[in-house]
N, C-alpha and C. Protein backbone atom coordinates (compact mmCIF):
# COMPACT_ATOMS: atom_id res chain seq x y z
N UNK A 1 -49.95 -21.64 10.52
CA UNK A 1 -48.79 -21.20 11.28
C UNK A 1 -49.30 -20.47 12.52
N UNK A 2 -49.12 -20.84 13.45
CA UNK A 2 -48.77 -20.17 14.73
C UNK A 2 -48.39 -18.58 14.96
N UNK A 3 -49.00 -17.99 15.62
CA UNK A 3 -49.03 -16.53 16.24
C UNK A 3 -47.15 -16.76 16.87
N UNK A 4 -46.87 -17.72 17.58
CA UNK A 4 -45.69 -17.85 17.88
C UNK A 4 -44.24 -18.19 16.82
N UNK A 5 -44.62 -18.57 16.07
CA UNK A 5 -43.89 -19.20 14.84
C UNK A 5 -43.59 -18.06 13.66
N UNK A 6 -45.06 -17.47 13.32
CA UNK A 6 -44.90 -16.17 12.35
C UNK A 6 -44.31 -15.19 13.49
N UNK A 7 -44.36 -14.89 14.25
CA UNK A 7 -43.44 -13.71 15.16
C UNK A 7 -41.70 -14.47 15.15
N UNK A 8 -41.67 -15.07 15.21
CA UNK A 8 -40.15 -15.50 15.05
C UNK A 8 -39.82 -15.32 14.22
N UNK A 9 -40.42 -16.36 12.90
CA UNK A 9 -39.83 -15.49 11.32
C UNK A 9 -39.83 -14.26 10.82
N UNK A 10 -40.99 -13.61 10.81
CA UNK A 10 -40.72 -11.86 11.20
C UNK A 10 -39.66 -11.78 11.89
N UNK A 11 -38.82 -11.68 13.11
CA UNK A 11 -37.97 -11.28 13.74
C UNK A 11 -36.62 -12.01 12.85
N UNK A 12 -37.02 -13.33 12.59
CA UNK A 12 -35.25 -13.51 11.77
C UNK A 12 -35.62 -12.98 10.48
N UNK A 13 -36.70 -12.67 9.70
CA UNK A 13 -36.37 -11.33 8.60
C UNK A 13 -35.92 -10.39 9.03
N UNK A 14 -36.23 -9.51 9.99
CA UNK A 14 -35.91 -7.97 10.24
C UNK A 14 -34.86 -8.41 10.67
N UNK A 15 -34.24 -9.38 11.39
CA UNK A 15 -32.86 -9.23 11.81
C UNK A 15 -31.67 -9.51 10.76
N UNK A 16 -32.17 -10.77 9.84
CA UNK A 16 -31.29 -10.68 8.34
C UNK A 16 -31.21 -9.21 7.51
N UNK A 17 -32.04 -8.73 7.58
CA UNK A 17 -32.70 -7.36 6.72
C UNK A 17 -31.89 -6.28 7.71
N UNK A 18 -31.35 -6.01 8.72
CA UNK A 18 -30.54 -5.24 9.86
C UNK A 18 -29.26 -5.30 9.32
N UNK A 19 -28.74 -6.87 9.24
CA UNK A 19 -27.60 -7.37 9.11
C UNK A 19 -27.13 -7.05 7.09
N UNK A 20 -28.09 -6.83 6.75
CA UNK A 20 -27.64 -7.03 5.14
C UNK A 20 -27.60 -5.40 4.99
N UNK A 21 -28.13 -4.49 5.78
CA UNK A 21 -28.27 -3.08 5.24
C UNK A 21 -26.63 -2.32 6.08
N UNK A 22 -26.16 -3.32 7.35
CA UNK A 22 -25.56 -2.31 8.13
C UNK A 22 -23.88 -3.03 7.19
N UNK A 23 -24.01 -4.00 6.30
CA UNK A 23 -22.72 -4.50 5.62
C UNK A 23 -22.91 -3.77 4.24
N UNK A 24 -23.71 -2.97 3.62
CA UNK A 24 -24.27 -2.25 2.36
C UNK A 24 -23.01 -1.05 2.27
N UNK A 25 -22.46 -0.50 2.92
CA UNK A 25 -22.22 0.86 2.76
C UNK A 25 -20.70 0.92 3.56
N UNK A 26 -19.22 0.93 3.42
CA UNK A 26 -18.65 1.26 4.53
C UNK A 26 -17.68 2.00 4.39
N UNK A 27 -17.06 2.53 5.49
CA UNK A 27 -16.51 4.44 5.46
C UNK A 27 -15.09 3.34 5.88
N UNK A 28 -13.78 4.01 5.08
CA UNK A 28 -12.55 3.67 5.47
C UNK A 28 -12.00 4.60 5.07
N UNK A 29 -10.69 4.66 5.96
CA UNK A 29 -9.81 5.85 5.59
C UNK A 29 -8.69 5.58 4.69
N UNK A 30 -8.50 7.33 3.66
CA UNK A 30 -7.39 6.64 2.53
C UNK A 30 -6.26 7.84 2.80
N UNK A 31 -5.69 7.97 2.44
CA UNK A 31 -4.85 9.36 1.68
C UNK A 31 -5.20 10.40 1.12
N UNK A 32 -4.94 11.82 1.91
CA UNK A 32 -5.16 12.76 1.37
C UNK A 32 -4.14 13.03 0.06
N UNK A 33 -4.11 13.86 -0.70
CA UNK A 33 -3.30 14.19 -2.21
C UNK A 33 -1.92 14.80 -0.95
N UNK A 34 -2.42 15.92 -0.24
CA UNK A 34 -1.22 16.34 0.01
C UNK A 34 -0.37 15.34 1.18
N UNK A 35 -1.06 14.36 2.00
CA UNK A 35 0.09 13.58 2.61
C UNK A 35 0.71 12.70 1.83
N UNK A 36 0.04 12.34 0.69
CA UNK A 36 0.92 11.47 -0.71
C UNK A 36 1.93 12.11 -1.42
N UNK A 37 1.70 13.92 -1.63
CA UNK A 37 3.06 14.16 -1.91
C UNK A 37 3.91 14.53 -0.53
N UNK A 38 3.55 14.52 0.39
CA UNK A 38 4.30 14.95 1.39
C UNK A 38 5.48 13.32 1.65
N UNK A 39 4.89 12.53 1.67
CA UNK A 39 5.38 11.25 1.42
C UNK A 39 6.52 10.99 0.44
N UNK A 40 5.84 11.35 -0.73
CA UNK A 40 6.92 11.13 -2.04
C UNK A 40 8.18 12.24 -1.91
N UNK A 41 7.50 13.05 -1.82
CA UNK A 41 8.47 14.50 -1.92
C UNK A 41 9.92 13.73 -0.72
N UNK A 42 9.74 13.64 0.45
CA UNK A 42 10.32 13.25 1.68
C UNK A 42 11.21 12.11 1.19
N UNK A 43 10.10 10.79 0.57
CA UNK A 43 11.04 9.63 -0.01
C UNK A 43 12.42 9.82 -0.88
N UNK A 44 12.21 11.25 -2.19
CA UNK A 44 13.01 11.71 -3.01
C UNK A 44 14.15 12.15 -2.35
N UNK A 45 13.73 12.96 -1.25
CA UNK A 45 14.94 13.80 -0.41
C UNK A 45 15.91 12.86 0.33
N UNK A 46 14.75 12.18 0.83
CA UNK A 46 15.68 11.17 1.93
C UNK A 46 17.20 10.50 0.87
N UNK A 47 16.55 9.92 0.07
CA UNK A 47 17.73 9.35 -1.36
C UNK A 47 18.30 10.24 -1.71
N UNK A 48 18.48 11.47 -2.24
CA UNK A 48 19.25 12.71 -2.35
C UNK A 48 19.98 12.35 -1.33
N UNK A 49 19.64 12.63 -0.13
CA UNK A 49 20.72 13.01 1.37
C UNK A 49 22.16 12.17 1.39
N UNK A 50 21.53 10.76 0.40
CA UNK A 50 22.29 9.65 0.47
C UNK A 50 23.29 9.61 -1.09
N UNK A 51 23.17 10.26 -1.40
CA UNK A 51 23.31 10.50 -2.94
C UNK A 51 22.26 9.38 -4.10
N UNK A 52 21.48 8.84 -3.63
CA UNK A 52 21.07 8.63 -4.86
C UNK A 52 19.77 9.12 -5.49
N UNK A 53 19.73 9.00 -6.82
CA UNK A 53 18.43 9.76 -7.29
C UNK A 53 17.42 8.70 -8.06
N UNK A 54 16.12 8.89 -7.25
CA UNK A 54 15.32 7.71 -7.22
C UNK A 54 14.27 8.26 -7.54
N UNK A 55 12.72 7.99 -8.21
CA UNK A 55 11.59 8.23 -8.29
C UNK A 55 10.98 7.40 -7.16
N UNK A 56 9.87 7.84 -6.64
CA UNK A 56 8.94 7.78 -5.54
C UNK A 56 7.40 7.73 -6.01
N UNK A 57 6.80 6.99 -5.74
CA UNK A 57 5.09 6.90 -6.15
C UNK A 57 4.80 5.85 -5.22
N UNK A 58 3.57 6.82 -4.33
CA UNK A 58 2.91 6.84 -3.35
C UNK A 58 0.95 6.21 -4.29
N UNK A 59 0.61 4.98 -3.86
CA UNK A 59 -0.30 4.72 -4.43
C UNK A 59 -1.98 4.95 -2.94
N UNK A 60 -2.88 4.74 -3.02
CA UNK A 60 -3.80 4.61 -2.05
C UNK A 60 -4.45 3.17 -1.18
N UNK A 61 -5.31 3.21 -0.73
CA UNK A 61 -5.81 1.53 -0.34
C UNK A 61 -6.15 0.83 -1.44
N UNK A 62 -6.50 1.59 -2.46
CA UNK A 62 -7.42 0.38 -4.07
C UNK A 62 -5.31 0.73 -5.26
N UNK A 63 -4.45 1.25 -4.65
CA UNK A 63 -3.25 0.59 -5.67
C UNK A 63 -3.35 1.72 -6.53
N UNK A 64 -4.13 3.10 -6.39
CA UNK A 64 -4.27 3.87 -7.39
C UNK A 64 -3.13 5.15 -7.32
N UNK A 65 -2.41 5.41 -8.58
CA UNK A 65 -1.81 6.36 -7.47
C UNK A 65 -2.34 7.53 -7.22
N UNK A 66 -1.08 8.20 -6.07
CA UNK A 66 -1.86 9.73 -5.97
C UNK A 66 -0.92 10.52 -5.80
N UNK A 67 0.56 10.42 -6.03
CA UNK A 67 1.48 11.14 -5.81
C UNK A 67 3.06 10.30 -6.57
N UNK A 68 3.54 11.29 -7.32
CA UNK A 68 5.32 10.66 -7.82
C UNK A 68 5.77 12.53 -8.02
N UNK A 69 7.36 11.50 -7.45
CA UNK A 69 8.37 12.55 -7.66
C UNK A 69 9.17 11.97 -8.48
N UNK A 70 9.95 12.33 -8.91
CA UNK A 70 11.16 11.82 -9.99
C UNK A 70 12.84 12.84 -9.46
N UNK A 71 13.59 12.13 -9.22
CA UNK A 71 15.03 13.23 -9.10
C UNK A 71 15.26 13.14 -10.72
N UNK A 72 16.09 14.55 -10.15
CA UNK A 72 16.30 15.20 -11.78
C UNK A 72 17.54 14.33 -12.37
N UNK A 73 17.89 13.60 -11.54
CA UNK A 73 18.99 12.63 -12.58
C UNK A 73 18.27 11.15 -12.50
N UNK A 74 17.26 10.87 -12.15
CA UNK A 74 16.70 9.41 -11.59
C UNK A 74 16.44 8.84 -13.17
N UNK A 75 17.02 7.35 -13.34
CA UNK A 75 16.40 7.03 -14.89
C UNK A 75 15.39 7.02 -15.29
N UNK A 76 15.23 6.30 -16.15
CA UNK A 76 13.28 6.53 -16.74
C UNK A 76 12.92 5.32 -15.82
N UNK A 77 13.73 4.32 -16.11
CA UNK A 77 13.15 3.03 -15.04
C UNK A 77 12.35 2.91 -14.18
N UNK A 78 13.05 3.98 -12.96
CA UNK A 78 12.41 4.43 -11.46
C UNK A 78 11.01 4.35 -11.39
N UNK A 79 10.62 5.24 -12.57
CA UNK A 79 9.16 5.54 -12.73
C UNK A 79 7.83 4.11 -12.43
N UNK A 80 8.76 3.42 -13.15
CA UNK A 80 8.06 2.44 -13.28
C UNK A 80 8.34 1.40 -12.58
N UNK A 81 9.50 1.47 -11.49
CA UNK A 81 9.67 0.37 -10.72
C UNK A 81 8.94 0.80 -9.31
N UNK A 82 8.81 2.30 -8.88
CA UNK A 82 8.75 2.70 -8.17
C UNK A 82 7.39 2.88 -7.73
N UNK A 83 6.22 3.09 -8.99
CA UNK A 83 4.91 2.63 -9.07
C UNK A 83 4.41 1.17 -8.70
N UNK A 84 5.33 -0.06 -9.75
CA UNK A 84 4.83 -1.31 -9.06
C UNK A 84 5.29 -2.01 -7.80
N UNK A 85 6.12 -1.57 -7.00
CA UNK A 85 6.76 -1.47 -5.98
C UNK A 85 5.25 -0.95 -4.83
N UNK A 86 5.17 0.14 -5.34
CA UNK A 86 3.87 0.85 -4.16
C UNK A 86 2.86 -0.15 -4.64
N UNK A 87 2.84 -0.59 -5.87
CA UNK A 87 1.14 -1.45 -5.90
C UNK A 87 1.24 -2.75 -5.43
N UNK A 88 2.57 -3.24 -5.66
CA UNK A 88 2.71 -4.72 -5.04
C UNK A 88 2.54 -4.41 -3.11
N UNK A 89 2.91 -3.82 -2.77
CA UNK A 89 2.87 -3.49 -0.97
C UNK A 89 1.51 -3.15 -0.78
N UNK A 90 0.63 -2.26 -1.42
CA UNK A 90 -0.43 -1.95 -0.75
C UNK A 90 -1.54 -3.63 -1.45
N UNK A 91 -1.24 -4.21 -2.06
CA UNK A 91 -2.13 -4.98 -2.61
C UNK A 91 -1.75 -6.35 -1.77
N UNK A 92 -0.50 -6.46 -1.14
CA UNK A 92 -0.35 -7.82 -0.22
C UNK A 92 -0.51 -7.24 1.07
N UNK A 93 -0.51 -5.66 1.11
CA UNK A 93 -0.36 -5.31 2.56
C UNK A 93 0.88 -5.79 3.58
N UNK A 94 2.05 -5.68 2.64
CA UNK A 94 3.00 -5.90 3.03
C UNK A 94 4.55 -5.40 2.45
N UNK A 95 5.48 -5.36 3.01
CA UNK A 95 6.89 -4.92 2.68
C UNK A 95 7.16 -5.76 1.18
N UNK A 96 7.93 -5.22 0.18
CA UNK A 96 8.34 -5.57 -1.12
C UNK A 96 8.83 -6.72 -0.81
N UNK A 97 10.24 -5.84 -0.14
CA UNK A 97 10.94 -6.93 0.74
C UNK A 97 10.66 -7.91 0.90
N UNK A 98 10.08 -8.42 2.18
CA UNK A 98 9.60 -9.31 2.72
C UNK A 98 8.62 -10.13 2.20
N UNK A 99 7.76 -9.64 0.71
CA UNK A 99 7.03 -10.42 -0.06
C UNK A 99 8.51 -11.58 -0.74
N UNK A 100 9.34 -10.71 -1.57
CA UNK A 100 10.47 -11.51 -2.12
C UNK A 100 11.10 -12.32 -1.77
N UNK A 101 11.49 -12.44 -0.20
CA UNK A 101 12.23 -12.92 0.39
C UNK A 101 11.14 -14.32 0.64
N UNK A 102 10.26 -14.19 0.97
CA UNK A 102 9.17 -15.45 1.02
C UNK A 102 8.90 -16.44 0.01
N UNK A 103 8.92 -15.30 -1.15
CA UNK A 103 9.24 -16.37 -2.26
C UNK A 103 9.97 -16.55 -2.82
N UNK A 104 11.25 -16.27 -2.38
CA UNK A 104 12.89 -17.20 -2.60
C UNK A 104 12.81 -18.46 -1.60
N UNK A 105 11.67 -18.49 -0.24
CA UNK A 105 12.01 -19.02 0.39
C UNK A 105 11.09 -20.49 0.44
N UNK A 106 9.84 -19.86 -0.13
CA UNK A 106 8.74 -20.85 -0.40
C UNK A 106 8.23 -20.93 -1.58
N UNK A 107 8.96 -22.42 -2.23
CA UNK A 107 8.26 -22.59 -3.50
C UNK A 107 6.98 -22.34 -4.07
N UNK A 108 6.04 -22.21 -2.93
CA UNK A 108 4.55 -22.26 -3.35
C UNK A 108 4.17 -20.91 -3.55
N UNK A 109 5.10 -20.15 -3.31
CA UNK A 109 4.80 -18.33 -3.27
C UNK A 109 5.46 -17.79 -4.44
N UNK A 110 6.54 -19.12 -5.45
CA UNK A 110 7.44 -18.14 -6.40
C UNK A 110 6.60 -18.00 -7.23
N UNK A 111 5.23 -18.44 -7.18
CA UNK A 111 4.91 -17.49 -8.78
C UNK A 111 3.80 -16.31 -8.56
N UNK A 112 4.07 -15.77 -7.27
CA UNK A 112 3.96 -14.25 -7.38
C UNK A 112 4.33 -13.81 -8.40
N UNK A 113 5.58 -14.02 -9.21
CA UNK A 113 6.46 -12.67 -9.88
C UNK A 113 5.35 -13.29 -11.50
N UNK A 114 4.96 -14.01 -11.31
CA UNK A 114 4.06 -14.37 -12.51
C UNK A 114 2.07 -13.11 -12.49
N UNK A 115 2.36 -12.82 -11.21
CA UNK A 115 0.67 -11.75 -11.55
C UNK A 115 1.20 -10.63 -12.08
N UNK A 116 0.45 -10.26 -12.82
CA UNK A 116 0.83 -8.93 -13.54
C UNK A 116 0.71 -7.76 -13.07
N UNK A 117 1.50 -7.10 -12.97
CA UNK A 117 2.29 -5.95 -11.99
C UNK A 117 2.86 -5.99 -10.63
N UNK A 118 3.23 -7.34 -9.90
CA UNK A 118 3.87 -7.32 -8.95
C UNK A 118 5.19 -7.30 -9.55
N UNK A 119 5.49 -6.59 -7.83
CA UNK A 119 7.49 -6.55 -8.64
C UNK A 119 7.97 -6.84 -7.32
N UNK A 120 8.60 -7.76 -7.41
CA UNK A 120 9.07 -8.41 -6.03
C UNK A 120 10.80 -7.87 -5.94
N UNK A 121 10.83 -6.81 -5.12
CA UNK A 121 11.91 -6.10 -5.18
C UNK A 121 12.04 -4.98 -4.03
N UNK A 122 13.20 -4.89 -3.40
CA UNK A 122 13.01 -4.02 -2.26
C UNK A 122 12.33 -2.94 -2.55
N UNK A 123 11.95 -2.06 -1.50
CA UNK A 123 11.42 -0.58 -1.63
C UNK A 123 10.06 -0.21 -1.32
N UNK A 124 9.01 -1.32 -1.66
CA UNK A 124 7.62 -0.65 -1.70
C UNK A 124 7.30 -0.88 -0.19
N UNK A 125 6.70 0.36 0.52
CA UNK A 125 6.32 -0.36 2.15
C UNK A 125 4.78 0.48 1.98
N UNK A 126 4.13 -0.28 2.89
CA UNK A 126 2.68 -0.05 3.21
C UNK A 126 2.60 0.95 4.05
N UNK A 127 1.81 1.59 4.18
CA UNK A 127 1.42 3.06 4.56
C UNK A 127 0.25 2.22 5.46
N UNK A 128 0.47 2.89 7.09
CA UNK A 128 -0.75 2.32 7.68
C UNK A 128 -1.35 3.42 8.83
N UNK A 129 -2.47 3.78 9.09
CA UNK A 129 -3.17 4.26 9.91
C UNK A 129 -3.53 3.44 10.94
N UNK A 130 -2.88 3.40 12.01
CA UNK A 130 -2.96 2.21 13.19
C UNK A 130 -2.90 0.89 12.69
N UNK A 131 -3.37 0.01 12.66
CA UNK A 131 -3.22 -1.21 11.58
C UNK A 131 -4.00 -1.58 10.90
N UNK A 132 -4.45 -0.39 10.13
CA UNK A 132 -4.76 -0.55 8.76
C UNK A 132 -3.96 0.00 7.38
N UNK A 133 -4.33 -0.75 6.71
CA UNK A 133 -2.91 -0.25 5.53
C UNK A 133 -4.20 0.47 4.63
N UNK A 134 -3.27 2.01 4.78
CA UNK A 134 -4.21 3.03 3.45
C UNK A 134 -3.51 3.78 2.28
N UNK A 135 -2.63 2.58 1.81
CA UNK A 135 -1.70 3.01 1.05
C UNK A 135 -0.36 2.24 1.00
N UNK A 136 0.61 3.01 -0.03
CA UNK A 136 2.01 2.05 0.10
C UNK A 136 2.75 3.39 -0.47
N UNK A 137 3.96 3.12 -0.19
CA UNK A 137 5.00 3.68 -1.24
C UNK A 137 5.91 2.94 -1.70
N UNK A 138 6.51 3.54 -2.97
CA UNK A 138 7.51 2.56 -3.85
C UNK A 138 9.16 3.15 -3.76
N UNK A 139 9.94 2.89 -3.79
CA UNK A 139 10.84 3.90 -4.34
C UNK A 139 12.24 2.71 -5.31
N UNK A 140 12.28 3.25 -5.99
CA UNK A 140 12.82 2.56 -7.33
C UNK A 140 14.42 3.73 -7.18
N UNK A 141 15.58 2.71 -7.42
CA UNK A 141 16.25 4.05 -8.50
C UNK A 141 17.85 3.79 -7.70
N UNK A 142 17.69 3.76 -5.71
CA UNK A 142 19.29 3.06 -5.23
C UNK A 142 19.83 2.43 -5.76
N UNK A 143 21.24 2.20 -5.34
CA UNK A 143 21.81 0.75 -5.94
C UNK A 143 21.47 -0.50 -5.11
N UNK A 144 20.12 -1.16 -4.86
CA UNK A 144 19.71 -1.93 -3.82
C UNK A 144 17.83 -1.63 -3.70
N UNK A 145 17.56 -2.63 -3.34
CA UNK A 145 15.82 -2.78 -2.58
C UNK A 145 15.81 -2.14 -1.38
N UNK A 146 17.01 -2.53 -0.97
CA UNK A 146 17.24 -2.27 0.89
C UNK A 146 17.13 -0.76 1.24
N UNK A 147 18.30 0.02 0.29
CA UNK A 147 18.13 1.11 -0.12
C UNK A 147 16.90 2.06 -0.41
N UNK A 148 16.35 1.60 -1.14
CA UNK A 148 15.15 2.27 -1.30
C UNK A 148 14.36 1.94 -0.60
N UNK A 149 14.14 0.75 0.17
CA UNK A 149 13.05 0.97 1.45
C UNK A 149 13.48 1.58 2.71
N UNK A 150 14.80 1.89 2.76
CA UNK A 150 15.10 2.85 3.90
C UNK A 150 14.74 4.11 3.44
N UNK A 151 15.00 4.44 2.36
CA UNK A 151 14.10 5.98 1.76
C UNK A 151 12.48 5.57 1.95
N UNK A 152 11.63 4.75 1.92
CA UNK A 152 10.82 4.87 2.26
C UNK A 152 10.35 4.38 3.33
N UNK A 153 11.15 3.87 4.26
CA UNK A 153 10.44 4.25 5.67
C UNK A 153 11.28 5.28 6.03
N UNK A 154 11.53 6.51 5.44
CA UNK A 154 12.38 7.55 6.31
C UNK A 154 10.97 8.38 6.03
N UNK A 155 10.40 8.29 4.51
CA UNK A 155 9.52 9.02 4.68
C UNK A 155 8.29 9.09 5.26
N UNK A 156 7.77 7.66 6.07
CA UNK A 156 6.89 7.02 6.69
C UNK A 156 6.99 7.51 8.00
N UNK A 157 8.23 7.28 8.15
CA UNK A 157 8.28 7.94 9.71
C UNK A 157 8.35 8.79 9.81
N UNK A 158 8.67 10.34 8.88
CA UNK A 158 8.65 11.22 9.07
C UNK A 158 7.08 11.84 8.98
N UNK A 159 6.04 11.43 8.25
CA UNK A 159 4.43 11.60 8.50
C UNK A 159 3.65 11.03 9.56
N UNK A 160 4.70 10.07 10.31
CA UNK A 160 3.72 9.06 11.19
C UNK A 160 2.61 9.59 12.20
N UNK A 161 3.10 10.83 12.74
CA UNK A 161 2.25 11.77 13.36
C UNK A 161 1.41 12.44 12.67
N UNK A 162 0.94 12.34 11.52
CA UNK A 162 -0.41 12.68 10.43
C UNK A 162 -1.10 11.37 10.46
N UNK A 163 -0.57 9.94 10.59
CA UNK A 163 -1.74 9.12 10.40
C UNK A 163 -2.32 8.66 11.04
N UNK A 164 -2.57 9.12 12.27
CA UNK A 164 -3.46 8.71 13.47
C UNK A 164 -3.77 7.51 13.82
């Protein structure tokens, strides 16, 4: 081999070996505990204002949660609609809503409601830091999807100036 030939392959090692160390490790932003209850807490109120009483759970970028409120008259249901609601949005990175409505609309999407724990139902919206999604919220419990995703973008917009 060539003085010219071994200096090239050396250089596309160290440059594969550059490329494999700088994809090893990477920093993204999630949710602090207190803007997750600041979130939920806000989602609960907003539905109060309106009369209804709804549970709220605020999950992170990996679907985990990190924050629920419950109103003191909200059923047991909420709890649990209001959790898979936030995990279905942060895991499509998208509105509950607008997941459901896609697959009423496209056969090839109805068996979403077949993975286990999506809940294709108004309410859950994605939480985003410029356009990245670092989080979702759910809110379970109106008489309506529609309903409860206006409680949770009331509480979205009311943090929007925390998520930089």
């Amino acid at each position: 081999m060539t003085l010219s030939r071994l200096l090239t392959a050396l250089t596309a090692v160290f440059a594969l070996a550059a490329q494999a160390q700088t994809g090893a490790v990477r920093t993204e932003r999630n949710l602090s505990l207190d803007l997750a209850n600041q979130i939920a807490t806000t989602a609960v109120a907003a539905c109060a204002a309106n009369g209804y009483a709804v549970s709220a759970t605020v999950v992170d970028r990996a679907g985990t949660v990190r924050a629920v409120q419950r109103a003191d008259q909200a059923g047991p249901h909420t709890l649990g609609s209001s959790e898979r609601k936030a995990w279905t949005s942060a895991s499509a990175k998208a509105p509950t809503q607008a997941i459901m409505e896609g697959a009423q609309k496209n056969p090839a999407a109805a068996n979403l409601v077949n993975i286990p724990g999506y809940l294709l139902l108004g309410g859950g919206m994605p939480i985003k830091a410029g356009n990245e999604v670092i989080g979702a919220v759910g809110v379970g419990g109106a008489p309506g999807g529609h309903l409860d995703e206006q409680c949770a973008n009331a509480a979205i917009d009311k943090v929007r100036g925390l998520l930089g």
